[in-house]
PDB file of N, CA and C in Angstrom:
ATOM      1  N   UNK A   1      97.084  47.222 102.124  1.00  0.00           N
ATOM      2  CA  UNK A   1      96.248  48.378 102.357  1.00  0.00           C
ATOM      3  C   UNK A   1      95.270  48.523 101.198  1.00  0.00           C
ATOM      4  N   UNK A   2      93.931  48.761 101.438  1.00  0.00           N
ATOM      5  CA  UNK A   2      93.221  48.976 101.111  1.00  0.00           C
ATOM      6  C   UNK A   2      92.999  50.134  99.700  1.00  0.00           C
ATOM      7  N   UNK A   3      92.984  50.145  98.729  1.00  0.00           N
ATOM      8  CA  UNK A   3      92.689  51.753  97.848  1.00  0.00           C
ATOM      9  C   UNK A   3      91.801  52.337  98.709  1.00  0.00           C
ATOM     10  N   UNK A   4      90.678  52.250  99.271  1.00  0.00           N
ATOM     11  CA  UNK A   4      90.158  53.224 100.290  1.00  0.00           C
ATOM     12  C   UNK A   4      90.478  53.664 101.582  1.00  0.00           C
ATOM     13  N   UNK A   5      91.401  53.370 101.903  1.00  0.00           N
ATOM     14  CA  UNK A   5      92.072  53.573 102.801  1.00  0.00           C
ATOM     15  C   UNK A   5      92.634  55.201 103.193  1.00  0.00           C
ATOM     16  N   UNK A   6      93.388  55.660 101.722  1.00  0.00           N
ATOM     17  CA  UNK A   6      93.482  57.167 101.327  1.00  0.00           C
ATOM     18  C   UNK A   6      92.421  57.856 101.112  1.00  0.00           C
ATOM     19  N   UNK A   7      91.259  57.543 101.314  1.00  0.00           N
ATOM     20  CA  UNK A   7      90.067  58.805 100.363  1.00  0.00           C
ATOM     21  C   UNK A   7      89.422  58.960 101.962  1.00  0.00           C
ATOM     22  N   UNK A   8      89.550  60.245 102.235  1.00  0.00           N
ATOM     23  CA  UNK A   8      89.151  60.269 103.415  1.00  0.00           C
ATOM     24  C   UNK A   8      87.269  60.372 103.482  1.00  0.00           C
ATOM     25  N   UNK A   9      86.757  60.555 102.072  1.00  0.00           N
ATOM     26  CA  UNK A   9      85.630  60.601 101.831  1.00  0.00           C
ATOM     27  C   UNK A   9      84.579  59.543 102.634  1.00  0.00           C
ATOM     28  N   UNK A  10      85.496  58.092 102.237  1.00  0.00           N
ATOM     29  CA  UNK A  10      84.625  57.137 102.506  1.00  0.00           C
ATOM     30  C   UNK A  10      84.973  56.080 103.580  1.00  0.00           C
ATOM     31  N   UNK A  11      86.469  57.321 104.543  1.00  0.00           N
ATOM     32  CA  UNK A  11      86.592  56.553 105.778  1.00  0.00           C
ATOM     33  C   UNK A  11      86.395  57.273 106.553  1.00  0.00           C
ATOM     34  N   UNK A  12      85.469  58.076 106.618  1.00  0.00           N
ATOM     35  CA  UNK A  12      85.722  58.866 107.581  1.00  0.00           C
ATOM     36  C   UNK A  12      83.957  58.991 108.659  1.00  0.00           C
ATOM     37  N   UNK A  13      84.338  59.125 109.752  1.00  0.00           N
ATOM     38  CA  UNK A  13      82.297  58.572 110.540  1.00  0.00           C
ATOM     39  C   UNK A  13      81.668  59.514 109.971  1.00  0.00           C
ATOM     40  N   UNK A  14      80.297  58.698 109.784  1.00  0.00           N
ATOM     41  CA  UNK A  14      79.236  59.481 109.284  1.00  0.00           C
ATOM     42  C   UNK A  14      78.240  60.115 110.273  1.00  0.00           C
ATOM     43  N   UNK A  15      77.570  61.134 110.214  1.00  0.00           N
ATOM     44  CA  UNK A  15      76.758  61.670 111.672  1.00  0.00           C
ATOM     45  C   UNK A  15      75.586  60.769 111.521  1.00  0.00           C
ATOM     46  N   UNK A  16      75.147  60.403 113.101  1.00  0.00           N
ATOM     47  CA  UNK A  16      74.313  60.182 113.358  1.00  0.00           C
ATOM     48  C   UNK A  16      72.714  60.605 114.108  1.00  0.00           C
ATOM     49  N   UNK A  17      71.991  60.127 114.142  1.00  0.00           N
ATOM     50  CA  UNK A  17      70.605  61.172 114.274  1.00  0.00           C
ATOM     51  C   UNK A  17      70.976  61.158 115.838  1.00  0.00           C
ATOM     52  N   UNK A  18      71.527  60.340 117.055  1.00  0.00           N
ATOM     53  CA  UNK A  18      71.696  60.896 117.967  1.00  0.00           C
ATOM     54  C   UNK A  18      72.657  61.722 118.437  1.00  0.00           C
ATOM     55  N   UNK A  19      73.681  61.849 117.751  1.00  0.00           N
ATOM     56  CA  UNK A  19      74.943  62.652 117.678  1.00  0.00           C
ATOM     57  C   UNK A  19      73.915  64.882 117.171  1.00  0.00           C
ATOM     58  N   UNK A  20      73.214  64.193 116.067  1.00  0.00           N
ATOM     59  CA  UNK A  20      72.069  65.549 115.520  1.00  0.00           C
ATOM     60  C   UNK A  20      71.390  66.317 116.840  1.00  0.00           C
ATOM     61  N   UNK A  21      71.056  65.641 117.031  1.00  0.00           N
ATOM     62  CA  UNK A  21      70.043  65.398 118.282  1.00  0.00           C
ATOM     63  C   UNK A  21      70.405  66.397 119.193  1.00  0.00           C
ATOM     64  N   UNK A  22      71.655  65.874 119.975  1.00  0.00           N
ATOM     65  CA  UNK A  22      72.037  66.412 121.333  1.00  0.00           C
ATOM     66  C   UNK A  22      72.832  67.354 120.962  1.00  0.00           C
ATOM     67  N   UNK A  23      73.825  67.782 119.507  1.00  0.00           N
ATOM     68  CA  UNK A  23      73.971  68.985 118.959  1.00  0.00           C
ATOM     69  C   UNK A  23      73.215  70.233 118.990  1.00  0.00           C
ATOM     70  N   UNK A  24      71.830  69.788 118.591  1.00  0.00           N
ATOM     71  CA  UNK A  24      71.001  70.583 118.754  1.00  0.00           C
ATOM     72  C   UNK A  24      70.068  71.375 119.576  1.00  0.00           C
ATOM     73  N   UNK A  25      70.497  70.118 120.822  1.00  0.00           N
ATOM     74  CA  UNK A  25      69.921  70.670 122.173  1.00  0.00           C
ATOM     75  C   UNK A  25      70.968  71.286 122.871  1.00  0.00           C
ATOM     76  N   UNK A  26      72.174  71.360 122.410  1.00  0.00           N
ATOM     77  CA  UNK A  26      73.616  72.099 123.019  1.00  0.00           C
ATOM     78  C   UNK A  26      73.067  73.366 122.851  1.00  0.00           C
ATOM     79  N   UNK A  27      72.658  74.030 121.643  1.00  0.00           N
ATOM     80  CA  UNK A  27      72.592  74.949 120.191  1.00  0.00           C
ATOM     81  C   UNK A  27      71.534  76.004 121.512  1.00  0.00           C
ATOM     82  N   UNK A  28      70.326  75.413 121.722  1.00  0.00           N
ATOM     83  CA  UNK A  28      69.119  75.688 122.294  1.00  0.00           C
ATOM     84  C   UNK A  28      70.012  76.294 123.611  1.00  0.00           C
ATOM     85  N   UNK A  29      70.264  75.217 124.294  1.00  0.00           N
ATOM     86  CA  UNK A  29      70.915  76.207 125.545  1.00  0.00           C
ATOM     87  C   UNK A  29      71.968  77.160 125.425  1.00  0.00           C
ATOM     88  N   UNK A  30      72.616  77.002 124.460  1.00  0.00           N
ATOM     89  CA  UNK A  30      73.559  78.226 124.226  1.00  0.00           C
ATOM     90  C   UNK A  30      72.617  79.618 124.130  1.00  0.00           C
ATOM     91  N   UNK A  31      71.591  78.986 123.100  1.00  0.00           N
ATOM     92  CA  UNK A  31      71.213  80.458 122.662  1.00  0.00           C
ATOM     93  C   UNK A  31      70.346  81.392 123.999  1.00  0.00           C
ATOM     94  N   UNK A  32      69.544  80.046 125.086  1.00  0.00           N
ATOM     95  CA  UNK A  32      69.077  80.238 126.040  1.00  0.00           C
ATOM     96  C   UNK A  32      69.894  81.402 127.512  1.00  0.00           C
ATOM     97  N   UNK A  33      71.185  80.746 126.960  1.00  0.00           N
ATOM     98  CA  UNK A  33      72.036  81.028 128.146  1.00  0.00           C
ATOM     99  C   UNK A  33      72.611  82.913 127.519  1.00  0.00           C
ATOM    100  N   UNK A  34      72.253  82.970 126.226  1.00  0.00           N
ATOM    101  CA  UNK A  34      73.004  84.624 125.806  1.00  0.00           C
ATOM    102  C   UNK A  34      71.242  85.325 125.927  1.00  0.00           C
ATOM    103  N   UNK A  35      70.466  84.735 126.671  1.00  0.00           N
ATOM    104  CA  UNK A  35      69.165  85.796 126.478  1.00  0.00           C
ATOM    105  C   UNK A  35      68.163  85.672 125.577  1.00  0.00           C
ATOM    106  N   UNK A  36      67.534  84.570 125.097  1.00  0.00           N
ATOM    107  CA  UNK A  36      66.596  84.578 124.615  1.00  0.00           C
ATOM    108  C   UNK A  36      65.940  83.652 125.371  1.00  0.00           C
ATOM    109  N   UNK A  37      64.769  83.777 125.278  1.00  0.00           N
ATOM    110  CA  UNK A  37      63.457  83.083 126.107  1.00  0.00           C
ATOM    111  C   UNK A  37      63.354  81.841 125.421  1.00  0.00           C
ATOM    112  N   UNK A  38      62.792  80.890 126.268  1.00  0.00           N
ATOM    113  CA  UNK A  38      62.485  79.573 125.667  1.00  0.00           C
ATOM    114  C   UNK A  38      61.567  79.674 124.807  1.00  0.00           C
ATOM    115  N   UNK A  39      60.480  79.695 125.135  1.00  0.00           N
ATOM    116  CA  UNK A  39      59.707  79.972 124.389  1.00  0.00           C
ATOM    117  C   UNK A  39      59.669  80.168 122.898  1.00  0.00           C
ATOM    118  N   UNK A  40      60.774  81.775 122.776  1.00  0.00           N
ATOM    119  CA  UNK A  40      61.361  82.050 121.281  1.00  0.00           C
ATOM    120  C   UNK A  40      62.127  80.643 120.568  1.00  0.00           C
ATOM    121  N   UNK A  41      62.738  80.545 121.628  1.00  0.00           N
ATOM    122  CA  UNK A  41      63.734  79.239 121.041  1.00  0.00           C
ATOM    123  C   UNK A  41      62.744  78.057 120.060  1.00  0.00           C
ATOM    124  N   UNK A  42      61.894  77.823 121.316  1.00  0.00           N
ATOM    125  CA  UNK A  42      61.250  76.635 120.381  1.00  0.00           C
ATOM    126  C   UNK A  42      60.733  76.758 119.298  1.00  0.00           C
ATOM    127  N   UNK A  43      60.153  77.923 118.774  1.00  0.00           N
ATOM    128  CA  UNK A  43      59.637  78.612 117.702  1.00  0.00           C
ATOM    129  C   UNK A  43      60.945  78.472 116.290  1.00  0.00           C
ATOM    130  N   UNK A  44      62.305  78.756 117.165  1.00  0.00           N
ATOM    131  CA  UNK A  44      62.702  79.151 115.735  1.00  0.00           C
ATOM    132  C   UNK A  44      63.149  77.809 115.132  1.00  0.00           C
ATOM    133  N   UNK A  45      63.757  77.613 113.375  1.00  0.00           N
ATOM    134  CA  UNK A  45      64.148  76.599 112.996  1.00  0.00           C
ATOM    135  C   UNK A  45      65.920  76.407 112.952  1.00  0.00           C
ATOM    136  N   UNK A  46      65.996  75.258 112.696  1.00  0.00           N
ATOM    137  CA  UNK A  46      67.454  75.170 113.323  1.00  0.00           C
ATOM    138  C   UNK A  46      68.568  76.601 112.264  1.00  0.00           C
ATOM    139  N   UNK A  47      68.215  76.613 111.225  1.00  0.00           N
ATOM    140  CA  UNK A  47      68.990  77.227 110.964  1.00  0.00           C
ATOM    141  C   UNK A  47      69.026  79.112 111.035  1.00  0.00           C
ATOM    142  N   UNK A  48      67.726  79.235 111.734  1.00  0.00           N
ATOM    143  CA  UNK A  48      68.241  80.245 112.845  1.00  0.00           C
ATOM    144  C   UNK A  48      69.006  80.189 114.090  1.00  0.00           C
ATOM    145  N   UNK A  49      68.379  79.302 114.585  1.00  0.00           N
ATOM    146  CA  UNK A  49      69.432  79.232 115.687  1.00  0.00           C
ATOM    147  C   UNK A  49      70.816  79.308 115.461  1.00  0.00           C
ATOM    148  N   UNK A  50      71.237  78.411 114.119  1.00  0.00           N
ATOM    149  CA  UNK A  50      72.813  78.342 113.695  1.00  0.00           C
ATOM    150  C   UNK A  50      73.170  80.243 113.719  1.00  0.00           C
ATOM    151  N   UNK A  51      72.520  80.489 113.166  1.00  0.00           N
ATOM    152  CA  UNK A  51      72.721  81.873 112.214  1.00  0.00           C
ATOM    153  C   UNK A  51      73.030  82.484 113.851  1.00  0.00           C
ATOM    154  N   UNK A  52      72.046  82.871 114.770  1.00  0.00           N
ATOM    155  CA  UNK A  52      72.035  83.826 116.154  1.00  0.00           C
ATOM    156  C   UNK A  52      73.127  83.397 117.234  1.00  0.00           C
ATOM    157  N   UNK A  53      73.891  82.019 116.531  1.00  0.00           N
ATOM    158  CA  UNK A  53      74.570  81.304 117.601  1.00  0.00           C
ATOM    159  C   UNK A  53      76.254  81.905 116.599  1.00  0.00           C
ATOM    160  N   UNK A  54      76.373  81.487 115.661  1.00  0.00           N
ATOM    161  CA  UNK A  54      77.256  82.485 114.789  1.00  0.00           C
ATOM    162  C   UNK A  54      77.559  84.017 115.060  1.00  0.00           C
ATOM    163  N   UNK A  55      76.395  84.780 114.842  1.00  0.00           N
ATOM    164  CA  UNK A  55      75.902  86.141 114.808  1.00  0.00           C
ATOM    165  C   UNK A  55      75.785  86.731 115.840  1.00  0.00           C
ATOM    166  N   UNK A  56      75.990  86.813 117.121  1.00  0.00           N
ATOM    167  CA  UNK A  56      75.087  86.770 118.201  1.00  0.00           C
ATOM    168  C   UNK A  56      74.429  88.661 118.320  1.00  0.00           C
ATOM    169  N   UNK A  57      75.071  89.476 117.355  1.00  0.00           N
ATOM    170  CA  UNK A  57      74.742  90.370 117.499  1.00  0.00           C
ATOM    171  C   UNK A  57      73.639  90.631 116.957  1.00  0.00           C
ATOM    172  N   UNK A  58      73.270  89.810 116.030  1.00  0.00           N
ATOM    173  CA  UNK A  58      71.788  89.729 115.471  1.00  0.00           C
ATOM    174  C   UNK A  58      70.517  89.325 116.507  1.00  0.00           C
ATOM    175  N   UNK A  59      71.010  88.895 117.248  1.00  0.00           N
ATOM    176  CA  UNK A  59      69.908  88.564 118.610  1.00  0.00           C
ATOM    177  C   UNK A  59      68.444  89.675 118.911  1.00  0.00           C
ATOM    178  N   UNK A  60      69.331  90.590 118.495  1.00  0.00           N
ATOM    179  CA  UNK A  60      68.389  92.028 118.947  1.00  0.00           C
ATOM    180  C   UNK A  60      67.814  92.174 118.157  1.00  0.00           C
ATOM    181  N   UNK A  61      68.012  91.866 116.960  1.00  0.00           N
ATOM    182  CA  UNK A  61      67.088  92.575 115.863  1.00  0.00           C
ATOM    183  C   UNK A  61      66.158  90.995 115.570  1.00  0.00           C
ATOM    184  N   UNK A  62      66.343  90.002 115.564  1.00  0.00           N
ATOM    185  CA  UNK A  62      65.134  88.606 115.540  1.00  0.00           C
ATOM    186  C   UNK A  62      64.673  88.325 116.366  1.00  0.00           C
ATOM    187  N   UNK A  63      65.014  88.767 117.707  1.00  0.00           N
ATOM    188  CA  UNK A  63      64.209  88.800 118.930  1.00  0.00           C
ATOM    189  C   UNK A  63      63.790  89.745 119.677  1.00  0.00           C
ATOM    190  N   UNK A  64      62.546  90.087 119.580  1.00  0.00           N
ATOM    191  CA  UNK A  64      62.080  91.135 120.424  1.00  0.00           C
ATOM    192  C   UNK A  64      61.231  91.236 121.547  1.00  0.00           C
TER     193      UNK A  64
END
């Protein structure tokens, strides 16, 4: 066995940009599907979306 074998650091999968990708288009329809307009959606940056998809009670007050 390997010494790297135990470090889960450097066995463990790394993300990929299409794995990013379709995460992020999950993210979009979620937020689509609790009431916000497309439109808004495309506008915002991902880490709003994280934040309103977390938060969802914040919806009302960043989207008007």
């Amino acid at each position: 066995m390997s010494r790297n074998a135990r470090n889960n650091d450097t066995t463990r999968p790394r993300k990929h940009g299409a794995a990013k990708t379709r995460r992020l288009l999950e993210h979009r329809r979620r937020l689509m599907a609790l009431g916000v307009p497309e439109a808004k959606v495309r506008q915002m940056d991902h880490e709003r979306i994280r934040l309103l998809l977390a938060k969802p009670a914040l919806i009302k007050t960043y989207v008007k």
